[in-house]
C-alpha atoms as a PDB file:
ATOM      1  CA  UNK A   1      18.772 -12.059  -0.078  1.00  0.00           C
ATOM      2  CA  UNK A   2      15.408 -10.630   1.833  1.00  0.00           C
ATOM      3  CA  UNK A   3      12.910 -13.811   1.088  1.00  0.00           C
ATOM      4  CA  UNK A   4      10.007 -12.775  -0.643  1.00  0.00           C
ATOM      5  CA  UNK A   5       6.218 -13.596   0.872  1.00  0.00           C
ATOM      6  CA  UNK A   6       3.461 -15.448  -0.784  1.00  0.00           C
ATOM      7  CA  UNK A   7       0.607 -12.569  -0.785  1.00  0.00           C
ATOM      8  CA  UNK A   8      -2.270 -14.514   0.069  1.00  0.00           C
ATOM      9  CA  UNK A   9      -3.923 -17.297  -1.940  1.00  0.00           C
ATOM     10  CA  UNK A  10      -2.173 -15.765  -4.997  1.00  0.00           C
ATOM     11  CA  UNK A  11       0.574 -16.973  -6.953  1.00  0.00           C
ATOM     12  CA  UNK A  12       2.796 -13.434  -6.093  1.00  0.00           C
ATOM     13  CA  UNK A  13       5.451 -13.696  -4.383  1.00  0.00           C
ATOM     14  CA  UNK A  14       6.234  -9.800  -2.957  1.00  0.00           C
ATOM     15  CA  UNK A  15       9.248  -8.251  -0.805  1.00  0.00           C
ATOM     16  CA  UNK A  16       8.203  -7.349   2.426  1.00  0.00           C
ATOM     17  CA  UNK A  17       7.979  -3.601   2.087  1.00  0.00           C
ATOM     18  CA  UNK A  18       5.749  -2.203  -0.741  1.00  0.00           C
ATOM     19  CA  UNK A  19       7.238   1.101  -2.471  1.00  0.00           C
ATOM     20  CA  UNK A  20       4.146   3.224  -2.792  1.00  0.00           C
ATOM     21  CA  UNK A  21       3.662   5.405  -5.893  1.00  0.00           C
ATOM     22  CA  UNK A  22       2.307   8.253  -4.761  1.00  0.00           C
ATOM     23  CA  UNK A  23       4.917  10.510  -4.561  1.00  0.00           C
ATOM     24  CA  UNK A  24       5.995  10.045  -8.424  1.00  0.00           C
ATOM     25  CA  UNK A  25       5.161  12.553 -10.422  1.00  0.00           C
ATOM     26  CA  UNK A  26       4.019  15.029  -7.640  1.00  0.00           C
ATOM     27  CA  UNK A  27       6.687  15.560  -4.888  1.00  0.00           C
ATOM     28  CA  UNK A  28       9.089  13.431  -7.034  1.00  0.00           C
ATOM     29  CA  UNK A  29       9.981  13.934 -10.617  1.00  0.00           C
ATOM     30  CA  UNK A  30      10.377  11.392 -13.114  1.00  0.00           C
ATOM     31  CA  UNK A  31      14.133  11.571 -12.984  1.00  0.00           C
ATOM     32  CA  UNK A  32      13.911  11.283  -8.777  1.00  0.00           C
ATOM     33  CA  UNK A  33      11.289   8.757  -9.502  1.00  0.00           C
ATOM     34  CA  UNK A  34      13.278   6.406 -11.329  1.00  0.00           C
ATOM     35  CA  UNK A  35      16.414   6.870  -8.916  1.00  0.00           C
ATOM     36  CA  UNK A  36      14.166   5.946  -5.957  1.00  0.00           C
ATOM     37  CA  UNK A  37      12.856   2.815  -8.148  1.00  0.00           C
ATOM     38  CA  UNK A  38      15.819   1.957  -8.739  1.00  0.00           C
ATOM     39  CA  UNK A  39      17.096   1.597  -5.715  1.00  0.00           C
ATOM     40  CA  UNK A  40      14.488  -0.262  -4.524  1.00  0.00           C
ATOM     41  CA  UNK A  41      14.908  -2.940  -6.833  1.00  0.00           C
ATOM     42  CA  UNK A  42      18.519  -2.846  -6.422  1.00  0.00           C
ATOM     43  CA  UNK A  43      17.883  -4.184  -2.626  1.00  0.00           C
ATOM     44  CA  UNK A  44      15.610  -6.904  -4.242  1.00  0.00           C
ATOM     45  CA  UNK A  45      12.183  -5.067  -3.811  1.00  0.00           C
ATOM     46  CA  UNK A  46       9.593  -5.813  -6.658  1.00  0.00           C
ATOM     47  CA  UNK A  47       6.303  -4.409  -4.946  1.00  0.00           C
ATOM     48  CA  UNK A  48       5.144  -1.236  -6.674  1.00  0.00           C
ATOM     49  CA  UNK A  49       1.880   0.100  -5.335  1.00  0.00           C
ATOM     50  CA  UNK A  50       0.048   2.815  -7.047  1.00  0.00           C
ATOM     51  CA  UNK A  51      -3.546   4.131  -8.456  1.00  0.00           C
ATOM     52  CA  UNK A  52      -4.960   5.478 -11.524  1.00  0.00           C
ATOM     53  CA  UNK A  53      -5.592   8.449  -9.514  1.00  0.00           C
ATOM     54  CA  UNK A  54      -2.035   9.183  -8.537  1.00  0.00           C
ATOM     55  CA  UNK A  55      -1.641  12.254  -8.401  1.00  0.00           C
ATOM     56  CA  UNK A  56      -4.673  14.012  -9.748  1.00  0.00           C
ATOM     57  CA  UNK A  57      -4.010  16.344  -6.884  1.00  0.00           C
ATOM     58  CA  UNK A  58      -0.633  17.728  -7.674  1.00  0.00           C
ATOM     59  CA  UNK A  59      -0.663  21.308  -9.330  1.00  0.00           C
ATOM     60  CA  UNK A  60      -1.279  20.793 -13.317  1.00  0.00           C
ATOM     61  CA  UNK A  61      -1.945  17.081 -13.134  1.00  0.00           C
ATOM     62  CA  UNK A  62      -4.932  15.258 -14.191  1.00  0.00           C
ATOM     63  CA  UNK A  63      -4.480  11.490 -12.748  1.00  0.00           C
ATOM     64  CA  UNK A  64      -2.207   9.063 -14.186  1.00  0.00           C
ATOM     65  CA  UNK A  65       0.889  10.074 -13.238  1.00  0.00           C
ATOM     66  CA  UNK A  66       2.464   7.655 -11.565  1.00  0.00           C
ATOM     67  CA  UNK A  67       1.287   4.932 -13.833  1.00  0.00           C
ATOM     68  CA  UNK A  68       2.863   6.799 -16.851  1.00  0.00           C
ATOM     69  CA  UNK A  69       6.242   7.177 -14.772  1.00  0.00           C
ATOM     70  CA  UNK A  70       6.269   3.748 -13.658  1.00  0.00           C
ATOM     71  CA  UNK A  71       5.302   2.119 -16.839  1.00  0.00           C
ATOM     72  CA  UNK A  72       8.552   4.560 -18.328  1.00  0.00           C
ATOM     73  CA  UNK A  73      10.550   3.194 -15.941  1.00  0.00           C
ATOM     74  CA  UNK A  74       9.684  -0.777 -16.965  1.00  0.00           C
ATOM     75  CA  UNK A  75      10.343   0.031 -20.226  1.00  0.00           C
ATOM     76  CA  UNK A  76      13.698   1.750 -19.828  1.00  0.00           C
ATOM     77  CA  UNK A  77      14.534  -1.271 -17.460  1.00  0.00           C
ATOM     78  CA  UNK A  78      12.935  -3.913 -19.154  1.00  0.00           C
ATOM     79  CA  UNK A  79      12.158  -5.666 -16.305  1.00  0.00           C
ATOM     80  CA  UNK A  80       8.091  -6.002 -16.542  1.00  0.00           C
ATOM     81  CA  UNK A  81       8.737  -9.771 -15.289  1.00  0.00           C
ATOM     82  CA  UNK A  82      10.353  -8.861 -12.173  1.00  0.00           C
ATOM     83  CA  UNK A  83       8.155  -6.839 -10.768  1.00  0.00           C
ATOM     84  CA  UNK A  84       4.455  -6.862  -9.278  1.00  0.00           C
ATOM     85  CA  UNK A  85       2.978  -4.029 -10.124  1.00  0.00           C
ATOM     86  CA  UNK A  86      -0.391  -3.334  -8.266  1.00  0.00           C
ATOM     87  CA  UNK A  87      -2.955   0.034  -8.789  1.00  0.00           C
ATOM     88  CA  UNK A  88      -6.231   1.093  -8.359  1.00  0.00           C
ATOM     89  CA  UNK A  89      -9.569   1.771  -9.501  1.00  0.00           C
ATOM     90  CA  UNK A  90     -12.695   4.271  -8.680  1.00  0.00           C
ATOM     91  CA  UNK A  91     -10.568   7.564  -7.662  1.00  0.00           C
ATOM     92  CA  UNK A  92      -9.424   8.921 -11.515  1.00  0.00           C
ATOM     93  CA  UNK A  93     -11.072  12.387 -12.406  1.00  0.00           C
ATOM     94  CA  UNK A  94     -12.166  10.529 -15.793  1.00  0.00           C
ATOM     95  CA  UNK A  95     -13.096   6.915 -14.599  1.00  0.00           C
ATOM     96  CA  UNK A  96     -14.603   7.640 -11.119  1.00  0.00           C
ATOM     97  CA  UNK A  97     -16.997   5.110  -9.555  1.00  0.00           C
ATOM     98  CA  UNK A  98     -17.153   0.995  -9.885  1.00  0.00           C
ATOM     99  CA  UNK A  99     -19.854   0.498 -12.327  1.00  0.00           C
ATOM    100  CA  UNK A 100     -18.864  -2.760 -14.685  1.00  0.00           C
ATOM    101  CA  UNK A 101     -17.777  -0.007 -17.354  1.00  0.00           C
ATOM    102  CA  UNK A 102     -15.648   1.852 -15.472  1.00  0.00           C
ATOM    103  CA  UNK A 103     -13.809  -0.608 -14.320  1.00  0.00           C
ATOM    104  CA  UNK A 104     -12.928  -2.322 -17.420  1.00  0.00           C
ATOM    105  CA  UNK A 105     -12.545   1.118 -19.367  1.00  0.00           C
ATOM    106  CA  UNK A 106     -10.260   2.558 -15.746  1.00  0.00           C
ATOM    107  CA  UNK A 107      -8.706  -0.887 -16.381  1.00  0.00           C
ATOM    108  CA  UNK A 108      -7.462   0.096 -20.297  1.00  0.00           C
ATOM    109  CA  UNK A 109      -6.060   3.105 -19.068  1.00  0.00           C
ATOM    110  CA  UNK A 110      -4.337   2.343 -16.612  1.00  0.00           C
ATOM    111  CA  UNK A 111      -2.505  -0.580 -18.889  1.00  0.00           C
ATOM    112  CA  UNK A 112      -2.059   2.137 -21.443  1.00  0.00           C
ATOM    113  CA  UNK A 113      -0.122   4.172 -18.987  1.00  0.00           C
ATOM    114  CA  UNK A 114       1.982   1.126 -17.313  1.00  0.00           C
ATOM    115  CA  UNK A 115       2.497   0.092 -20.834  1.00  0.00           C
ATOM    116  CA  UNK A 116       1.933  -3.664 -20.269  1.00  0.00           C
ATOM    117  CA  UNK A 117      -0.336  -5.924 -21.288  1.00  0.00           C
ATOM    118  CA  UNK A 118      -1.293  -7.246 -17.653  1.00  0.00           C
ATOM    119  CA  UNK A 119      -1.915  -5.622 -14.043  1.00  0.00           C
ATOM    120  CA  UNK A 120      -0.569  -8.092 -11.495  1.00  0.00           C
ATOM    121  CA  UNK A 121      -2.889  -6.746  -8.570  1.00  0.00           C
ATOM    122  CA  UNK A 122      -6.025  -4.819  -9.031  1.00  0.00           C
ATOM    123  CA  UNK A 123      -7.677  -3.039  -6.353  1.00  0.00           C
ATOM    124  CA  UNK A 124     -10.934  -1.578  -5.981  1.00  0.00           C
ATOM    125  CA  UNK A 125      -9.575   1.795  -4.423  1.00  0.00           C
ATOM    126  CA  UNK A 126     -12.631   3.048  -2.520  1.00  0.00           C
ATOM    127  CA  UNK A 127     -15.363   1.006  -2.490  1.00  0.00           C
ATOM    128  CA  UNK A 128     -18.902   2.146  -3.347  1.00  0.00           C
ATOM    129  CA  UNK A 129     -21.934   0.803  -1.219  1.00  0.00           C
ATOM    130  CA  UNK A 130     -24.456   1.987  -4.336  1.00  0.00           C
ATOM    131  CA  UNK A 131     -22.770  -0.014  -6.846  1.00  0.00           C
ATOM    132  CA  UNK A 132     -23.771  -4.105  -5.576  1.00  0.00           C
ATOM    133  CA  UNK A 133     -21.009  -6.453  -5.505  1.00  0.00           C
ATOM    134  CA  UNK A 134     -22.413  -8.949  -8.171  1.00  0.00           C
ATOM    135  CA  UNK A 135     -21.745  -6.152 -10.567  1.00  0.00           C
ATOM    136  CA  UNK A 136     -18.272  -4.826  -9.128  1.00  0.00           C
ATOM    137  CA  UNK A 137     -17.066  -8.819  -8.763  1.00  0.00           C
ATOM    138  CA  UNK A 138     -18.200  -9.518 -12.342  1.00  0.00           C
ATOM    139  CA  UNK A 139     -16.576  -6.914 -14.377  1.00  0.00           C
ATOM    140  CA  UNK A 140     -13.103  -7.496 -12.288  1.00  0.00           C
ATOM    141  CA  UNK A 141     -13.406 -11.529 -12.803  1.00  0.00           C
ATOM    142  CA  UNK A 142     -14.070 -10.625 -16.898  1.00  0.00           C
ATOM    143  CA  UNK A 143     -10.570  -8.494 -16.222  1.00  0.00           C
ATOM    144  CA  UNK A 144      -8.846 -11.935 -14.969  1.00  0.00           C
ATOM    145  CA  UNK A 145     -10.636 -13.971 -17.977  1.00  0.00           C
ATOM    146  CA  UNK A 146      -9.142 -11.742 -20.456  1.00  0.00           C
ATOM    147  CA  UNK A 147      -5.459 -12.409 -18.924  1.00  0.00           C
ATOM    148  CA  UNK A 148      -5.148  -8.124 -18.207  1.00  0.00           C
ATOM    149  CA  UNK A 149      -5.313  -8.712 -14.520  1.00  0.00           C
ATOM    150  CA  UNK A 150      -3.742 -11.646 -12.791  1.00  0.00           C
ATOM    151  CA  UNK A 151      -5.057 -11.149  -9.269  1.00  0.00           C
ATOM    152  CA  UNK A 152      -8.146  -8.996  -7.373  1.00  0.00           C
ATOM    153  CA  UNK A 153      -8.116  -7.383  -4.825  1.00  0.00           C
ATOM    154  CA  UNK A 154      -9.961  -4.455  -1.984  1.00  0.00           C
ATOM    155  CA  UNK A 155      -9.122  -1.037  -0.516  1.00  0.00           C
ATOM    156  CA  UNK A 156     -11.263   0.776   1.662  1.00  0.00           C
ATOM    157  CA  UNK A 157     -14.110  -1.605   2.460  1.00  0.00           C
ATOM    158  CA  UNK A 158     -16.510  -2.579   4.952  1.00  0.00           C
ATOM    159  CA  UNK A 159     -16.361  -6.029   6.840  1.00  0.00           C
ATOM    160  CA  UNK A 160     -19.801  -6.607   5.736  1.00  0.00           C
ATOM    161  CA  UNK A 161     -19.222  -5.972   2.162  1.00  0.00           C
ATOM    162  CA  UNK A 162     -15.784  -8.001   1.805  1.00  0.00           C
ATOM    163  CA  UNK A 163     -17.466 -10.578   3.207  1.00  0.00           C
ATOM    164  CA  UNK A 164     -20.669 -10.319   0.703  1.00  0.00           C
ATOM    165  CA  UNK A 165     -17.930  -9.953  -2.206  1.00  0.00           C
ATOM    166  CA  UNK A 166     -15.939 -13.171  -1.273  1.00  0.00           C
ATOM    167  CA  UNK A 167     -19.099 -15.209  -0.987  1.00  0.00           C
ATOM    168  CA  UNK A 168     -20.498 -13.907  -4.177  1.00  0.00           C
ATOM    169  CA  UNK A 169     -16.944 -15.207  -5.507  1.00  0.00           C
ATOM    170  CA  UNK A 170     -17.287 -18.273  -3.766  1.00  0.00           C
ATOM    171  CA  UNK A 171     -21.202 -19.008  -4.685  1.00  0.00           C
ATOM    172  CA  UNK A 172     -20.309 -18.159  -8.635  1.00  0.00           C
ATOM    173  CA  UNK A 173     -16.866 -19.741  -9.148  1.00  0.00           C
ATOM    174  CA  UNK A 174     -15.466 -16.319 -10.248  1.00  0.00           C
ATOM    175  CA  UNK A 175     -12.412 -14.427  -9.249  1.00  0.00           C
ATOM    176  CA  UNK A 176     -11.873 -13.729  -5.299  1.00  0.00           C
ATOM    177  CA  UNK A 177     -10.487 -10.751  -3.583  1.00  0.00           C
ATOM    178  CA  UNK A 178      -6.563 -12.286  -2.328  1.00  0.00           C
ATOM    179  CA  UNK A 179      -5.587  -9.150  -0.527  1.00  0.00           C
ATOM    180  CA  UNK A 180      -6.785  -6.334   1.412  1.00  0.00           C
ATOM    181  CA  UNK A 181      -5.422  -2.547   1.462  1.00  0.00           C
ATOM    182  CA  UNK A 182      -6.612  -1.342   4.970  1.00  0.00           C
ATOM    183  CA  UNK A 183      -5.229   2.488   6.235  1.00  0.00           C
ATOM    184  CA  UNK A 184      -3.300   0.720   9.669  1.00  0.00           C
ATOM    185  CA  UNK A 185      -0.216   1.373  11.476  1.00  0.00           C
ATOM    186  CA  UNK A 186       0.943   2.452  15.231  1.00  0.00           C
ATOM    187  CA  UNK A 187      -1.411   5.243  15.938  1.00  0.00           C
ATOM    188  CA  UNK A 188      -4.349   4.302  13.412  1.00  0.00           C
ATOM    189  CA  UNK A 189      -5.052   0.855  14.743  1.00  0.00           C
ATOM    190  CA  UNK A 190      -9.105   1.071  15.174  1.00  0.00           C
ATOM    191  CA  UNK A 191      -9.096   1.586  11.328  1.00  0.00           C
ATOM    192  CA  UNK A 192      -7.926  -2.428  10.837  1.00  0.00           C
ATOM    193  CA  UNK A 193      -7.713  -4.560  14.043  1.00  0.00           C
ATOM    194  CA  UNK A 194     -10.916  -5.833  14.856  1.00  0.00           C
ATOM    195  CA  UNK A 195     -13.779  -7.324  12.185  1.00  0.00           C
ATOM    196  CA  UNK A 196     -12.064  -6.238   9.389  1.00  0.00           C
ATOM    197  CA  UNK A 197      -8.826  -7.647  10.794  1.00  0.00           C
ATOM    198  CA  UNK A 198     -10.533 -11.091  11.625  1.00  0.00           C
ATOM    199  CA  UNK A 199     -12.493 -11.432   8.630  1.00  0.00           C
ATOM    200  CA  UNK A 200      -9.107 -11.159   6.526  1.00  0.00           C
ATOM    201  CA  UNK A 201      -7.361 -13.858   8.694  1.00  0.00           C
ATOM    202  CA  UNK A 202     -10.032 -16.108   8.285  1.00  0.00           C
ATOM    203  CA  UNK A 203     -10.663 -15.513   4.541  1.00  0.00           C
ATOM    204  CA  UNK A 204      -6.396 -16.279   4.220  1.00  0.00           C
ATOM    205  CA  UNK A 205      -6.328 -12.336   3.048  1.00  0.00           C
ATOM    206  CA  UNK A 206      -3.145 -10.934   2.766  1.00  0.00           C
ATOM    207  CA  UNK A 207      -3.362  -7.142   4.308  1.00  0.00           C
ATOM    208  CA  UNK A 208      -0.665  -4.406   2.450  1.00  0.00           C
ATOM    209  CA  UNK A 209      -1.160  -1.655   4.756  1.00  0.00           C
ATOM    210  CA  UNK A 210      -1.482   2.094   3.567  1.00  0.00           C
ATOM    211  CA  UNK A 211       0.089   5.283   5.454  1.00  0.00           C
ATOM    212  CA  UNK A 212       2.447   2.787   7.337  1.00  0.00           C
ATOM    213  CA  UNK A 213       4.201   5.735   8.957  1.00  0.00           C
ATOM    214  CA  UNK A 214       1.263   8.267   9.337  1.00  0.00           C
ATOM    215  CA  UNK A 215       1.913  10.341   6.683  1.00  0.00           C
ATOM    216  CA  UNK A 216       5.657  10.807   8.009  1.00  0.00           C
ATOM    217  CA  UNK A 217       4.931  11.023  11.896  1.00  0.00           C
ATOM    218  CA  UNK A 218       6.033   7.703  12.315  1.00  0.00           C
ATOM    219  CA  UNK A 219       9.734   8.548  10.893  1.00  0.00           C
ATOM    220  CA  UNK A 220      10.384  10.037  14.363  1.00  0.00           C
ATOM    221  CA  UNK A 221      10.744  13.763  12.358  1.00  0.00           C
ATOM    222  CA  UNK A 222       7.457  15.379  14.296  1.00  0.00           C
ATOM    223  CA  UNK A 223       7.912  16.022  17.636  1.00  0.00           C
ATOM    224  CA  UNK A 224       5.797  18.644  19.607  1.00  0.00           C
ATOM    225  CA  UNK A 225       7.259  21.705  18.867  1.00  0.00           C
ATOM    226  CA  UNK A 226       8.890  21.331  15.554  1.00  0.00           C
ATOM    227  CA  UNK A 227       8.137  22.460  11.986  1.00  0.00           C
ATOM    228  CA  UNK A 228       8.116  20.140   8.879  1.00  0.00           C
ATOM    229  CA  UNK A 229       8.581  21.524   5.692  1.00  0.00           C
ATOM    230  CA  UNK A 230       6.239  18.847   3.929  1.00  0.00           C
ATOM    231  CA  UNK A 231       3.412  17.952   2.001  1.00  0.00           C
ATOM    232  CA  UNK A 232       1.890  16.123   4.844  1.00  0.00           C
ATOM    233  CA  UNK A 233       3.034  17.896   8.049  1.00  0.00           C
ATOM    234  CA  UNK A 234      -0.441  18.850   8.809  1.00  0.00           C
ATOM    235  CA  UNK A 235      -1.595  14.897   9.265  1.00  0.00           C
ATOM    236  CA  UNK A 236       1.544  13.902  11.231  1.00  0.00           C
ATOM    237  CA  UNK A 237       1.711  16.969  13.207  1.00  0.00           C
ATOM    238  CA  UNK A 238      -1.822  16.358  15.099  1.00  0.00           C
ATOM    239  CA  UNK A 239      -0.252  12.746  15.977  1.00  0.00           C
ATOM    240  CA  UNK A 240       3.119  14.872  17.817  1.00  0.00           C
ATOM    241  CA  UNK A 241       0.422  16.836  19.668  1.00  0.00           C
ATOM    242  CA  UNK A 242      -1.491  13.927  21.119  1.00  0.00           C
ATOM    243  CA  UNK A 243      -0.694  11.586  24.280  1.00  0.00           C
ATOM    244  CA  UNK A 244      -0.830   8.357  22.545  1.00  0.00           C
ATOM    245  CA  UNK A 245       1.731   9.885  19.259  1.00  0.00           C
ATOM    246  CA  UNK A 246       4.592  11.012  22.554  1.00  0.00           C
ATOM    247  CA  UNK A 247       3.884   7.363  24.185  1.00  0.00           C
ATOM    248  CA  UNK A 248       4.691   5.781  20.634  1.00  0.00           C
ATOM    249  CA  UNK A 249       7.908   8.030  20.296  1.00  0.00           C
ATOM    250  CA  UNK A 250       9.101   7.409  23.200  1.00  0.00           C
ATOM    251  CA  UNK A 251       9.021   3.395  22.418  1.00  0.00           C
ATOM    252  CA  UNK A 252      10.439   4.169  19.605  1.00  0.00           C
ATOM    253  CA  UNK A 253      12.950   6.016  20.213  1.00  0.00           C
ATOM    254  CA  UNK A 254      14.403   3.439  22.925  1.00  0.00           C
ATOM    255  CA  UNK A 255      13.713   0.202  20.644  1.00  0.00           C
ATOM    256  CA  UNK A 256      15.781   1.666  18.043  1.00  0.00           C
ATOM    257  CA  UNK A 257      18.413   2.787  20.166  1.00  0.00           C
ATOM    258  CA  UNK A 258      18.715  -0.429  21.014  1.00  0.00           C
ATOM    259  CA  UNK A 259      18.531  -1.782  17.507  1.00  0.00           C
ATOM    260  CA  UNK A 260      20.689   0.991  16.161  1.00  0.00           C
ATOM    261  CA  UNK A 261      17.625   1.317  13.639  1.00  0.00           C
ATOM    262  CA  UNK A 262      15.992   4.447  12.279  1.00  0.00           C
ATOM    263  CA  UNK A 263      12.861   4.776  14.094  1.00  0.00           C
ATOM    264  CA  UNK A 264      10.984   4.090  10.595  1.00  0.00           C
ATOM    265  CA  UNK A 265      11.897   0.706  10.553  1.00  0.00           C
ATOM    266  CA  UNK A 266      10.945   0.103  13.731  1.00  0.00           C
ATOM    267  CA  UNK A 267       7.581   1.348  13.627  1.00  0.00           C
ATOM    268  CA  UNK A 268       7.448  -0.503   9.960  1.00  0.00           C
ATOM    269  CA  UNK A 269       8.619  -3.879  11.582  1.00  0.00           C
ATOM    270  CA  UNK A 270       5.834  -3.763  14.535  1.00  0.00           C
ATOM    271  CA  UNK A 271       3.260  -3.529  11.194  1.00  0.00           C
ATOM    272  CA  UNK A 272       4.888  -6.506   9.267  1.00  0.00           C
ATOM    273  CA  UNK A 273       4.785  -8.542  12.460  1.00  0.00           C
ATOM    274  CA  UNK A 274       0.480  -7.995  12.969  1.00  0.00           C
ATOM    275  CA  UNK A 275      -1.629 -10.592  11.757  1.00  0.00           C
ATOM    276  CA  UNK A 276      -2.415 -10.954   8.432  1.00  0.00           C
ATOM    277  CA  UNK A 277       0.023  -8.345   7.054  1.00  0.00           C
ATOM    278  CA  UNK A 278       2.457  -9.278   3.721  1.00  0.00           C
ATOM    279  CA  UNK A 279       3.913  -6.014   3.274  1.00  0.00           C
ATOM    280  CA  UNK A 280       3.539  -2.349   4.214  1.00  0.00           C
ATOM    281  CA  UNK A 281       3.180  -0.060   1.794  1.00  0.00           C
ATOM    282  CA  UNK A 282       5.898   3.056   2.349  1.00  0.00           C
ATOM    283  CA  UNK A 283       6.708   5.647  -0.336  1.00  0.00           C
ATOM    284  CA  UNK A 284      10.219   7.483  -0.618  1.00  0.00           C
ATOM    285  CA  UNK A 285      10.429  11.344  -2.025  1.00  0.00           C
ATOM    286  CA  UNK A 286      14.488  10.943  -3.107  1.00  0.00           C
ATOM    287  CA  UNK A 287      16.576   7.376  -2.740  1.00  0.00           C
ATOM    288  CA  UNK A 288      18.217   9.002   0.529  1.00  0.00           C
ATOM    289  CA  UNK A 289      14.855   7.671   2.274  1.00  0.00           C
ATOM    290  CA  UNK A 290      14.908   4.239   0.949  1.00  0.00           C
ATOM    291  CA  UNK A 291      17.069   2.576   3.749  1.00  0.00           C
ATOM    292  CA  UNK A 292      15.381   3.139   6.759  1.00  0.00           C
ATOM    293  CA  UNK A 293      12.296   1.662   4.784  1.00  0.00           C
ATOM    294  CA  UNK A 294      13.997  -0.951   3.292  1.00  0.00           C
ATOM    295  CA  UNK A 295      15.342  -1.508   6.696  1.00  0.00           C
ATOM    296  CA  UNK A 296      11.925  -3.259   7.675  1.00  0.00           C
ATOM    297  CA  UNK A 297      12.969  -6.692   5.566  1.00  0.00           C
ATOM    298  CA  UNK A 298      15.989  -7.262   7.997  1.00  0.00           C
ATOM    299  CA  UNK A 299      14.914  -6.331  11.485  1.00  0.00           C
ATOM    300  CA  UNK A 300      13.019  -8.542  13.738  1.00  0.00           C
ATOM    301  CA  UNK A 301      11.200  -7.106  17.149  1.00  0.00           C
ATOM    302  CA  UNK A 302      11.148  -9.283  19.995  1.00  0.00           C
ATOM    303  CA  UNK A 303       7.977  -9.923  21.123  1.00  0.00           C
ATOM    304  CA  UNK A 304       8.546  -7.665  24.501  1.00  0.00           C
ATOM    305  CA  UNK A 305       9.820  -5.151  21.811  1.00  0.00           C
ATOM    306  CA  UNK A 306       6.371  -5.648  19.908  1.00  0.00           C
ATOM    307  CA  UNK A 307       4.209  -5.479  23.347  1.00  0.00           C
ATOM    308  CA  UNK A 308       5.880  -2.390  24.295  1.00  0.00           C
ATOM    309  CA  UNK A 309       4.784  -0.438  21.270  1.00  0.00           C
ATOM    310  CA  UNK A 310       1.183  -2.104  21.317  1.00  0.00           C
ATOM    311  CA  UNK A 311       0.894  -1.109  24.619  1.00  0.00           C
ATOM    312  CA  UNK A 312       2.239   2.537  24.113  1.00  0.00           C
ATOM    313  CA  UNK A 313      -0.206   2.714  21.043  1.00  0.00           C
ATOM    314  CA  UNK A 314      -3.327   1.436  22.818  1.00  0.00           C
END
């Protein structure tokens, strides 16, 4: 059995790779959907990640999506204790922003759709410099008072306002950001590593890492040259094109020869092993892509392994 992590200063204990929910209900159906959750948990994973937002973009939907699939799929399984389930706030077409209302009304919702009575982890999704964090901390530390969310947390935030958040926590005795959801991973380093990075290892934050693979590049699919037929070829096709994406292929590519390893988990494993992260966050279209992410729990880079592909990313 994969041991789980301790996320943070929080009482969840998560499996090292964190399915994300954005694909259900807009490249995967709800039948898919449940056949890639399933096999997730089958391997022992219990980290759901998704937003109330997901997938307000797809064709005909209007936000909510995944929530209502996952919170199907809970029910059907009735397995709401074995699992952390963790979604977002600030992004929904209906509850956008992170004024004290809209977060507790988002927060309603969103239980309404998961159909449960409590959210294990609670991000603010994007945050929102007008909106002062005495407000945004208060209304999410009433959410932990009233026993609907269990633990807070921060996507998509500025160094200096995490760190004005956690010492308005601090200062008031209320409820304090345990994790961080920072866009990181082989060829988007500058968005983490550095202040950000520090702050979070100093505040014992635990990071869960969005677009682990680069919206697909880092799967080892886009080369230069090719064609994707995908939702996101566009984002991972610029990385193909560059200097720095054929450096980190190349690495790649001979690390998990020698691993015998899809190149996924390799460029998942160099993420788990950074500083500060619990679990990165990948998200499968059909159960036939689950192993190579689930792949990530088992294999271990050496750290010559892990300097070559920080040095071919730099």
């Amino acid at each position: 059995m994969t041991s789980l992590r301790t996320l943070g200063s929080s009482d969840l204990e998560v499996f090292p790779l964190s399915l994300g929910g954005n694909v259900f209900g807009w490249t995967a159906d709800e039948e898919t959907s449940f056949a890639v959750l399933d096999a997730y948990a089958a391997a022992g994973g219990n980290f759901i990640d998704t937003a109330d937002s997901y997938s307000a973009w797809g064709e005909g939907n209007q936000g909510g999506e995944s929530e209502t699939i996952i919170g199907k799929w809970v029910k059907a399984r009735d397995n709401r204790d074995d699992v952390v389930i963790a979604t977002k706030v600030s992004q929904h077409p209906e509850y956008q922003g992170l004024s004290a209302a809209n977060i507790k009304a988002a927060a309603d919702a969103s239980l309404r759709r998961l159909g449960t009575d409590h959210i294990d982890l609670y991000y603010t999704h994007f945050d929102k410099p007008e909106v002062p964090v005495e407000e945004i901390i208060g209304a999410l530390d009433e959410l932990v008072k009233a026993g609907k969310v269990r633990h807070i947390a921060a996507s998509n935030i500025s160094p200096e306002r995490l760190r004005a958040s956690l010492e308005f926590s601090e200062r008031e005795g209320l409820a304090r950001y345990v994790a961080l959801q920072p866009h990181y991973n082989l060829v988007s380093r500058d968005t983490y590593e550095g202040p950000l990075q520090d702050l979070a290892a100093r505040e014992g934050l635990a990071a869960v890492p969005y677009f682990s693979l680069a919206s697909g590049f880092l799967t080892g699919k886009y080369r230069p040259g090719t064609t994707v037929d995908s939702a996101r070829a566009d984002g991972a096709q610029k990385h193909a094109d560059s200097e720095r994406g054929q450096k980190v292929l190349t690495a790649l590519d001979e690390i998990a020869a020698a691993h015998e390893a899809p190149v996924a988990t390799v460029a998942l494993a160099w993420l788990a092993a950074q500083p500060t992260i619990a679990a990165p966050i990948a998200s499968a279209r059909t159960p036939e892509q689950l192993p190579a992410l689930l792949g990530v729990a088992q294999l271990s880079l050496t750290d010559e392994e892990l300097k070559k592909l920080t040095d071919a990313s730099a």
